[in-house]
PDB file of N, CA and C in Angstrom:
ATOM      1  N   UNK A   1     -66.697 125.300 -38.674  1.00  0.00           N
ATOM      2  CA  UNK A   1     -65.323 125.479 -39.097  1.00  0.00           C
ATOM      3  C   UNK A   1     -64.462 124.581 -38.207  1.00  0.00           C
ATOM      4  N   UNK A   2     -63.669 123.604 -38.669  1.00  0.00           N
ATOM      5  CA  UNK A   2     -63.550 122.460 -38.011  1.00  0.00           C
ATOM      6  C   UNK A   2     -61.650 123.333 -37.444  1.00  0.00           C
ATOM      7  N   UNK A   3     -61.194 123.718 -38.256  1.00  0.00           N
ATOM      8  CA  UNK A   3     -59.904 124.928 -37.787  1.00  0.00           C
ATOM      9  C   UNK A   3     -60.224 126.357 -37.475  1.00  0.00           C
ATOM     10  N   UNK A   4     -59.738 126.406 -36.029  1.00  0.00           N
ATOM     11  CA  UNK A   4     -60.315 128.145 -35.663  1.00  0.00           C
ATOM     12  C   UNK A   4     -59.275 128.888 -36.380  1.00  0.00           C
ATOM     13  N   UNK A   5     -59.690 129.397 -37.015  1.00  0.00           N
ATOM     14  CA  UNK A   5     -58.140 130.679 -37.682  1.00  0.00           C
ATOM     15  C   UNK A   5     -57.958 131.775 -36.848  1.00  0.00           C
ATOM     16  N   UNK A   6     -58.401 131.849 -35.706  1.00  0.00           N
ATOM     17  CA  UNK A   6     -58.044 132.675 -34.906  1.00  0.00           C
ATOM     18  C   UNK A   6     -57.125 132.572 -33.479  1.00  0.00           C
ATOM     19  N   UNK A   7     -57.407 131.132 -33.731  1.00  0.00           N
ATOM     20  CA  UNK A   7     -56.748 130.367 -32.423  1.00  0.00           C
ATOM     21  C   UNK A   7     -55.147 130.417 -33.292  1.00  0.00           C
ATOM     22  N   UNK A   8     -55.161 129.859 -34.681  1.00  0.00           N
ATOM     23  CA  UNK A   8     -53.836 129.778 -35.374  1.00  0.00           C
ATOM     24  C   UNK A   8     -53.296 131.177 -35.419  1.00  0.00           C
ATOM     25  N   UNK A   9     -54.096 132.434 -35.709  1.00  0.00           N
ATOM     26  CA  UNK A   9     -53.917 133.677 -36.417  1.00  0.00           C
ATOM     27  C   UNK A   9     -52.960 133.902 -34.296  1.00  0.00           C
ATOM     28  N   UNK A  10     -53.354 133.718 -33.376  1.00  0.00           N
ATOM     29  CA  UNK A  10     -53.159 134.570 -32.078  1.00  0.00           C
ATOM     30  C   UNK A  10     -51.571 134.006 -32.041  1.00  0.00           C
ATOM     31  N   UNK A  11     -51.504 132.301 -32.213  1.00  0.00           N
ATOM     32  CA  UNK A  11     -50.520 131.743 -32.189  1.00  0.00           C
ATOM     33  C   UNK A  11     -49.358 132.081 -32.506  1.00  0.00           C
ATOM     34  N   UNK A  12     -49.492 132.450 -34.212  1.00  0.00           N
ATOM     35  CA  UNK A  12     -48.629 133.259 -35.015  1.00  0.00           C
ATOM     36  C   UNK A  12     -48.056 134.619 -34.455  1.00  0.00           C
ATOM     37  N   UNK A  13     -49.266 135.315 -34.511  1.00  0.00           N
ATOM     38  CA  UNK A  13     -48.991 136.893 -33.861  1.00  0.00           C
ATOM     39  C   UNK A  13     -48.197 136.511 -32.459  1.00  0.00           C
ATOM     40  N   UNK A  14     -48.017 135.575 -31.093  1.00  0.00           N
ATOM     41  CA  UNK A  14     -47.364 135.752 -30.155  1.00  0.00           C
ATOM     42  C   UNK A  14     -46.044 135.418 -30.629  1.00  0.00           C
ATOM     43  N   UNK A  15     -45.968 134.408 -31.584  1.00  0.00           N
ATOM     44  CA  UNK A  15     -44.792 134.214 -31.685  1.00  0.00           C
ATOM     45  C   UNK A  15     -43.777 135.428 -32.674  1.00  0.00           C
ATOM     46  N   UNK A  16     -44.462 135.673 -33.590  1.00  0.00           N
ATOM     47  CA  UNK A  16     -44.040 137.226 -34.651  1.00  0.00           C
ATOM     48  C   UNK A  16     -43.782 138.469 -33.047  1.00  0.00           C
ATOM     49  N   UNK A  17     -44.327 138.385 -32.440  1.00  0.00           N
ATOM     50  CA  UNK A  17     -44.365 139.479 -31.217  1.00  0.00           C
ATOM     51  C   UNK A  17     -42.297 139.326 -30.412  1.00  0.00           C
ATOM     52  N   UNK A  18     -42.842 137.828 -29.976  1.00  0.00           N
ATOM     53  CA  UNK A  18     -41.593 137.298 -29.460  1.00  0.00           C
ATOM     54  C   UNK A  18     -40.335 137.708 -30.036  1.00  0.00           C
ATOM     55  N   UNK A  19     -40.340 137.522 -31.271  1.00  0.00           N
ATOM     56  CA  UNK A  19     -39.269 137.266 -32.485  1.00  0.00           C
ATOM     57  C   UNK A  19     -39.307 138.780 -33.001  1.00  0.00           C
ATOM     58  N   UNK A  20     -40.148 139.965 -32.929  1.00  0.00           N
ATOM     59  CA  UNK A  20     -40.149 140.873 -33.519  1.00  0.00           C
ATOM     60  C   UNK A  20     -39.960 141.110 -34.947  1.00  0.00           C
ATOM     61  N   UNK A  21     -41.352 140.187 -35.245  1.00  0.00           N
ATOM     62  CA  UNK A  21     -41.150 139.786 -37.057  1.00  0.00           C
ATOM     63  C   UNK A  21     -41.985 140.507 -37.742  1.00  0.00           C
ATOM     64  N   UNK A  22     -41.680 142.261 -37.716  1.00  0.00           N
ATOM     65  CA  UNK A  22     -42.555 143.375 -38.114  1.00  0.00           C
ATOM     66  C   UNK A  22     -42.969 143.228 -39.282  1.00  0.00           C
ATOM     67  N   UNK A  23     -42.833 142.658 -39.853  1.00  0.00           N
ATOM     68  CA  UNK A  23     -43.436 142.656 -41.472  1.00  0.00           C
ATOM     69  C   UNK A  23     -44.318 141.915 -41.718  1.00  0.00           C
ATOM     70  N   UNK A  24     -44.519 140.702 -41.170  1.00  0.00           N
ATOM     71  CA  UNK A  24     -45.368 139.820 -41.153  1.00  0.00           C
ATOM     72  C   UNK A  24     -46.874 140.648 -40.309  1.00  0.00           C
ATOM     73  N   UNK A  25     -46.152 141.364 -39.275  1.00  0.00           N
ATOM     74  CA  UNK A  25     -46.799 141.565 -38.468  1.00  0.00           C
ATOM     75  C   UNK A  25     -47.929 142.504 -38.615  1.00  0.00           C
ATOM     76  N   UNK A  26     -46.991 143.567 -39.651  1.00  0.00           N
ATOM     77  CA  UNK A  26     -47.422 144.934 -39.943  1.00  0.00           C
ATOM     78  C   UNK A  26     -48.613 144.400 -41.134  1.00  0.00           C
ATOM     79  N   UNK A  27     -48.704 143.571 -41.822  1.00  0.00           N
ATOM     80  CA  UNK A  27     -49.675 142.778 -42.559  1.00  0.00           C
ATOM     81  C   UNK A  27     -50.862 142.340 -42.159  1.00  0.00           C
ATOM     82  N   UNK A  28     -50.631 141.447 -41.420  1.00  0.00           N
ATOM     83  CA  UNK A  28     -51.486 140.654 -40.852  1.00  0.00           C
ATOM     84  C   UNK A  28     -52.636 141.351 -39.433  1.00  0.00           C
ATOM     85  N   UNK A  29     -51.761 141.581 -38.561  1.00  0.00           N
ATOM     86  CA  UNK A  29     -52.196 141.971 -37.646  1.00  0.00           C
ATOM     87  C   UNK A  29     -53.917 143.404 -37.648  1.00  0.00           C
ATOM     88  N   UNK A  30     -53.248 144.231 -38.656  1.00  0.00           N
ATOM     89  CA  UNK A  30     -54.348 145.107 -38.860  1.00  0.00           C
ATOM     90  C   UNK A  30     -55.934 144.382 -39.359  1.00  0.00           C
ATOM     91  N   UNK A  31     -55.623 143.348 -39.868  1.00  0.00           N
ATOM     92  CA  UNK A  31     -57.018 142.411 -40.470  1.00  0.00           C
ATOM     93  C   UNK A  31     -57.769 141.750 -39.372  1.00  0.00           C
ATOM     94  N   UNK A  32     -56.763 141.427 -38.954  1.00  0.00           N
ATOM     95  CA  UNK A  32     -56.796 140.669 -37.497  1.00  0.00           C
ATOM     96  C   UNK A  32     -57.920 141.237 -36.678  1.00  0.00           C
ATOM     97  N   UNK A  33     -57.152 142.184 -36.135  1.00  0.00           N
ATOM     98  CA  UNK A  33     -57.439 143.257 -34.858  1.00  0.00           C
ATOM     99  C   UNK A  33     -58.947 143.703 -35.486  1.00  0.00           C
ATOM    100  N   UNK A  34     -58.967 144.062 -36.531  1.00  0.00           N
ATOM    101  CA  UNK A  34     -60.086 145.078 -37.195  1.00  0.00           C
ATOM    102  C   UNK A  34     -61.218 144.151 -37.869  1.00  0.00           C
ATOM    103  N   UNK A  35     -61.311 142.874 -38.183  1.00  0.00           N
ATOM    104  CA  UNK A  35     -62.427 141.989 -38.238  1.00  0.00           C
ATOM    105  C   UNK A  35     -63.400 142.258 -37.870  1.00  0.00           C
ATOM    106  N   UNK A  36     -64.312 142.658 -38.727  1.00  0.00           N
ATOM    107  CA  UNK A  36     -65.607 143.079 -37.763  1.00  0.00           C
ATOM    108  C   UNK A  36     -66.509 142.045 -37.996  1.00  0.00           C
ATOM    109  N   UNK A  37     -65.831 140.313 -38.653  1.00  0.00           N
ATOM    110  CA  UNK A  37     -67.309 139.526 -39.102  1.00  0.00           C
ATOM    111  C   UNK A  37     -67.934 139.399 -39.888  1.00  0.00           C
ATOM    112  N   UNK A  38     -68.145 140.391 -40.068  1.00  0.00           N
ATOM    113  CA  UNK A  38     -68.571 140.188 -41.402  1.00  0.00           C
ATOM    114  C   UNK A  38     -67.786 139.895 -42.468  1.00  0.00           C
ATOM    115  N   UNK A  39     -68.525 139.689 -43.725  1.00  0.00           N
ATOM    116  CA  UNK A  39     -67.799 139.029 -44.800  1.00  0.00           C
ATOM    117  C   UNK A  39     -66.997 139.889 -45.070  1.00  0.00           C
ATOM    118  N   UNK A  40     -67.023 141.017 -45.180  1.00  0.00           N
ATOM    119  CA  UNK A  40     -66.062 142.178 -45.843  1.00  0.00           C
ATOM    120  C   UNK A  40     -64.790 141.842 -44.931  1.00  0.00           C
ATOM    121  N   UNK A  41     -64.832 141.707 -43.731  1.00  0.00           N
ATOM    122  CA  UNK A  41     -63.664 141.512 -43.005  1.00  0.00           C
ATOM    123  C   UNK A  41     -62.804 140.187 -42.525  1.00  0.00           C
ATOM    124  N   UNK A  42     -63.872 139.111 -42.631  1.00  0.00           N
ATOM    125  CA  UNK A  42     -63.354 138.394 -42.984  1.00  0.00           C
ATOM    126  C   UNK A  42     -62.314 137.895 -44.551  1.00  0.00           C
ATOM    127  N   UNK A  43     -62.686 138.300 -45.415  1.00  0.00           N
ATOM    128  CA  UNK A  43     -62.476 138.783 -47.161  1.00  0.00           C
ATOM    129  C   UNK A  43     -61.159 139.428 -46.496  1.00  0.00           C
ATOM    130  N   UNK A  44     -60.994 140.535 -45.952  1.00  0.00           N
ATOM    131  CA  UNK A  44     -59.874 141.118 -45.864  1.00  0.00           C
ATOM    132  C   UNK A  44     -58.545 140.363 -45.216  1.00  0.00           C
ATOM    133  N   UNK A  45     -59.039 139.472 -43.694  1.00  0.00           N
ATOM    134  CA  UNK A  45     -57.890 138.423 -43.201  1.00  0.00           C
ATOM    135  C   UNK A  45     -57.696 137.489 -44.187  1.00  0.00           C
ATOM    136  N   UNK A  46     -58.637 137.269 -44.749  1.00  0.00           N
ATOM    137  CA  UNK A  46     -57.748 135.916 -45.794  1.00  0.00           C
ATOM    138  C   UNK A  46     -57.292 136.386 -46.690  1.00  0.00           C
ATOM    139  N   UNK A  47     -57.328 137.205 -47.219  1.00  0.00           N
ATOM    140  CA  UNK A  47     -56.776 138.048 -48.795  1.00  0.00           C
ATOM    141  C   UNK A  47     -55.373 138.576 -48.365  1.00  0.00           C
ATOM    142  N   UNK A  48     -55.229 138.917 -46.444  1.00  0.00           N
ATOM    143  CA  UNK A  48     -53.810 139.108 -46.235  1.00  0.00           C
ATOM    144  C   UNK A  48     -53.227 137.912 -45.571  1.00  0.00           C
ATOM    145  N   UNK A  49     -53.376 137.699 -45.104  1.00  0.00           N
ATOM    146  CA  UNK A  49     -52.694 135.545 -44.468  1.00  0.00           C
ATOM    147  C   UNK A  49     -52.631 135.338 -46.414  1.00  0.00           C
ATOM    148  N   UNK A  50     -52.824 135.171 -47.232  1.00  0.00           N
ATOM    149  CA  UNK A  50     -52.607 134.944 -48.128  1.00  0.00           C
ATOM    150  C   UNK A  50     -51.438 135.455 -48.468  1.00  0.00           C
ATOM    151  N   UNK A  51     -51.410 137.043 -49.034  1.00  0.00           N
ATOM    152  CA  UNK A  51     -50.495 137.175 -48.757  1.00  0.00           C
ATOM    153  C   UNK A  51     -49.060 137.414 -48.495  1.00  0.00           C
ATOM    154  N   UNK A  52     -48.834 137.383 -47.071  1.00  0.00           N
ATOM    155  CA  UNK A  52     -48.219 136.558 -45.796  1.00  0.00           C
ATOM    156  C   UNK A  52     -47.509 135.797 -46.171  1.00  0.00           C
ATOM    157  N   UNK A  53     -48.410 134.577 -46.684  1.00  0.00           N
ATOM    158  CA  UNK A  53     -47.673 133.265 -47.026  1.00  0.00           C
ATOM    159  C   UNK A  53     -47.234 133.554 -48.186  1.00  0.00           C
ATOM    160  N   UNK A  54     -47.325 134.420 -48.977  1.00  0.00           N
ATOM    161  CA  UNK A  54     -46.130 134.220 -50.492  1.00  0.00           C
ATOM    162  C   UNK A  54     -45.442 134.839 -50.626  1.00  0.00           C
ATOM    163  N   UNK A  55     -45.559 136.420 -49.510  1.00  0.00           N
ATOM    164  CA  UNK A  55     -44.481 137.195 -49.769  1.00  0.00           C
ATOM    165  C   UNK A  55     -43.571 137.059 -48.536  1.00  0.00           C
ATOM    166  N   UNK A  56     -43.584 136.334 -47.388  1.00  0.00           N
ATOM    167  CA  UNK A  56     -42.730 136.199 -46.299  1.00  0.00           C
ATOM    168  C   UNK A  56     -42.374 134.708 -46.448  1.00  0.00           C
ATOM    169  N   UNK A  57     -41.652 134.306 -47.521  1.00  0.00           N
ATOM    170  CA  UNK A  57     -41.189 132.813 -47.444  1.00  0.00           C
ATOM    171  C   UNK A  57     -39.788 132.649 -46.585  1.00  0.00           C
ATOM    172  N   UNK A  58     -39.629 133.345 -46.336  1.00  0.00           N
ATOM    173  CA  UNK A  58     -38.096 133.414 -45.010  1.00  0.00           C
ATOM    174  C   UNK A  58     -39.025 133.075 -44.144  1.00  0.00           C
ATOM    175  N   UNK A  59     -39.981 132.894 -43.728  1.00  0.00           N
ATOM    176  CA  UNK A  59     -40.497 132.670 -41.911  1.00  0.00           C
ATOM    177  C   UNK A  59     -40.554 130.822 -41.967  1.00  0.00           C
ATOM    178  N   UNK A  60     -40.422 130.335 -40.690  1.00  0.00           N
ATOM    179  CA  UNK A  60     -40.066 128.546 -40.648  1.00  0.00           C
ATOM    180  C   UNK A  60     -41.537 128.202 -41.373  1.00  0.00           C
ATOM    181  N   UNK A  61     -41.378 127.007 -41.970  1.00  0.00           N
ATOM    182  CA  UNK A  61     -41.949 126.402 -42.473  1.00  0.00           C
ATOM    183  C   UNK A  61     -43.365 125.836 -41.718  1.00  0.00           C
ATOM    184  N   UNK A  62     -43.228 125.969 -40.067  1.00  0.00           N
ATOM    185  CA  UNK A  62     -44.323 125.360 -39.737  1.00  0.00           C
ATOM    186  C   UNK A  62     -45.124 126.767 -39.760  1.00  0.00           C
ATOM    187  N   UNK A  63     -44.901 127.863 -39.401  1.00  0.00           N
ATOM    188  CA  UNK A  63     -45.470 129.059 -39.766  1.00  0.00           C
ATOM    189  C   UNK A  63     -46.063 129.392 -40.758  1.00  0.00           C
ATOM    190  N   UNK A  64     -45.726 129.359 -41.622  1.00  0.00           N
ATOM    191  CA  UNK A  64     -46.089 129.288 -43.109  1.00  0.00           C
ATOM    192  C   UNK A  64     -47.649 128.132 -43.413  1.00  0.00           C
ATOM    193  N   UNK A  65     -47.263 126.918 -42.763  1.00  0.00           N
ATOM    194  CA  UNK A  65     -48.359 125.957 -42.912  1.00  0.00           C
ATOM    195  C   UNK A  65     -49.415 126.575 -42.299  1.00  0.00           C
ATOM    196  N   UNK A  66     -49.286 127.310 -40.988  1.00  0.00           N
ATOM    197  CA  UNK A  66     -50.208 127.544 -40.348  1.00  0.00           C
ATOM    198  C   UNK A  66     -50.851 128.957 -41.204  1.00  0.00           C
ATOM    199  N   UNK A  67     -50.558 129.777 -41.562  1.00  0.00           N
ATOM    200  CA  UNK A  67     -50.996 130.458 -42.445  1.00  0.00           C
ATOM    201  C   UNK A  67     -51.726 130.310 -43.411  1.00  0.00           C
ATOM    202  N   UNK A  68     -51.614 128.769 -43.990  1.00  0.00           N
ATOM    203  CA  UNK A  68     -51.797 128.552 -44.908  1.00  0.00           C
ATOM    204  C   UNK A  68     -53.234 127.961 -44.258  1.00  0.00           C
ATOM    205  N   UNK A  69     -53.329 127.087 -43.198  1.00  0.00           N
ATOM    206  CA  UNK A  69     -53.822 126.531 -42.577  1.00  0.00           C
ATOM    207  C   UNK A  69     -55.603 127.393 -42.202  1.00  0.00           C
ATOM    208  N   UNK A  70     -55.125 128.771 -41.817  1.00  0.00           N
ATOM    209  CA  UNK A  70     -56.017 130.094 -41.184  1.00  0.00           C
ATOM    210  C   UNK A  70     -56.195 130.122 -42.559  1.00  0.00           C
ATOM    211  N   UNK A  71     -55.951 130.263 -43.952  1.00  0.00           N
ATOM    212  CA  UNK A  71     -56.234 130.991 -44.762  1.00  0.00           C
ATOM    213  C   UNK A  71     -57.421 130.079 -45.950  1.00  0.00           C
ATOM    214  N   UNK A  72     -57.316 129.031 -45.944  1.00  0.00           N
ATOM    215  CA  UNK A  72     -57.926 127.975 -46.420  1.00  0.00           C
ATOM    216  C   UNK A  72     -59.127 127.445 -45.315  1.00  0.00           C
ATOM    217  N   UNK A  73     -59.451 127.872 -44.164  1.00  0.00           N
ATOM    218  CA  UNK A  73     -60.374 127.627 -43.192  1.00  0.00           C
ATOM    219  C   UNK A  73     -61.657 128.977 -43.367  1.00  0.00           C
ATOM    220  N   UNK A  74     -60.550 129.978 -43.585  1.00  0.00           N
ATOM    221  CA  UNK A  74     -61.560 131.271 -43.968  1.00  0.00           C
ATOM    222  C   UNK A  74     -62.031 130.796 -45.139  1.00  0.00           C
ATOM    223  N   UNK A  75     -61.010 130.214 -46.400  1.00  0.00           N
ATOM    224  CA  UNK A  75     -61.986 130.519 -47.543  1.00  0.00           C
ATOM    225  C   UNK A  75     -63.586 129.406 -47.187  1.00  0.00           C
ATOM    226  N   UNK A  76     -62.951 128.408 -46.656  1.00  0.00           N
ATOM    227  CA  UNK A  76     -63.958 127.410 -46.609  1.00  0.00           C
ATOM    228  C   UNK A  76     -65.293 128.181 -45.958  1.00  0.00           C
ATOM    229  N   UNK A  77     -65.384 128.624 -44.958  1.00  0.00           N
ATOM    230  CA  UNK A  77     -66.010 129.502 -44.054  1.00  0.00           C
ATOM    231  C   UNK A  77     -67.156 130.352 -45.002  1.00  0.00           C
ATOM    232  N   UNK A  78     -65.859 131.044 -45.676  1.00  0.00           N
ATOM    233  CA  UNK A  78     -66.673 132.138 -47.150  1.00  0.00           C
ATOM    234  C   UNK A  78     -67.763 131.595 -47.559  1.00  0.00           C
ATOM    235  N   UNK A  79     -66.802 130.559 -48.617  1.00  0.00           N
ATOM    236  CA  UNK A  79     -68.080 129.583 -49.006  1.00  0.00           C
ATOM    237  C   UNK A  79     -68.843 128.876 -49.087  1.00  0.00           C
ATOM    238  N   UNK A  80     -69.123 128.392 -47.757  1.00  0.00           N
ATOM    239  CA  UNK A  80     -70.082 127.700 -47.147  1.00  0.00           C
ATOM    240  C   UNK A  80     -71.166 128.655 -46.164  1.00  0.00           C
ATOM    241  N   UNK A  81     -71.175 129.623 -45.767  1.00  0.00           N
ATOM    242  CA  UNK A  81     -71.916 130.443 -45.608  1.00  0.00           C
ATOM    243  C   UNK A  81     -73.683 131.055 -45.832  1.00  0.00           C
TER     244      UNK A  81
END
């Protein structure tokens, strides 16, 4: 996986932390945290970073990329597996 989505996913979350951007947060974060690796849980972070990115279009634009960024690295991940 040539993009860590976790290195992007931590990025996001410090900065949502900073900014106190609960909605994003309250989304994402539980997939996050609770990943157990497997496919089922992986399936679950990208199905919410997904989303993330269509229902929080108020967050900056480079945020958004990066979401987009974590979420297209998982699918690749999926299906190459």
């Amino acid at each position: 996986m040539a993009v860590d989505p976790n290195q992007i996913i931590s990025e996001l979350v410090d900065s949502w932390c900073d900014r106190r951007e609960l909605r994003p947060l309250s989304l994402v974060l539980p997939a996050w945290v609770g990943n157990n690796g497997l496919t089922d849980g992986w399936s679950q972070l990208h199905d919410d970073l997904k989303h993330a990115y269509v229902i929080y279009t108020e967050l900056p634009a480079i945020e958004r990329n990066k979401i987009k960024q974590a979420f297209v690295a998982i699918d690749y991940f999926l299906q190459n597996r």
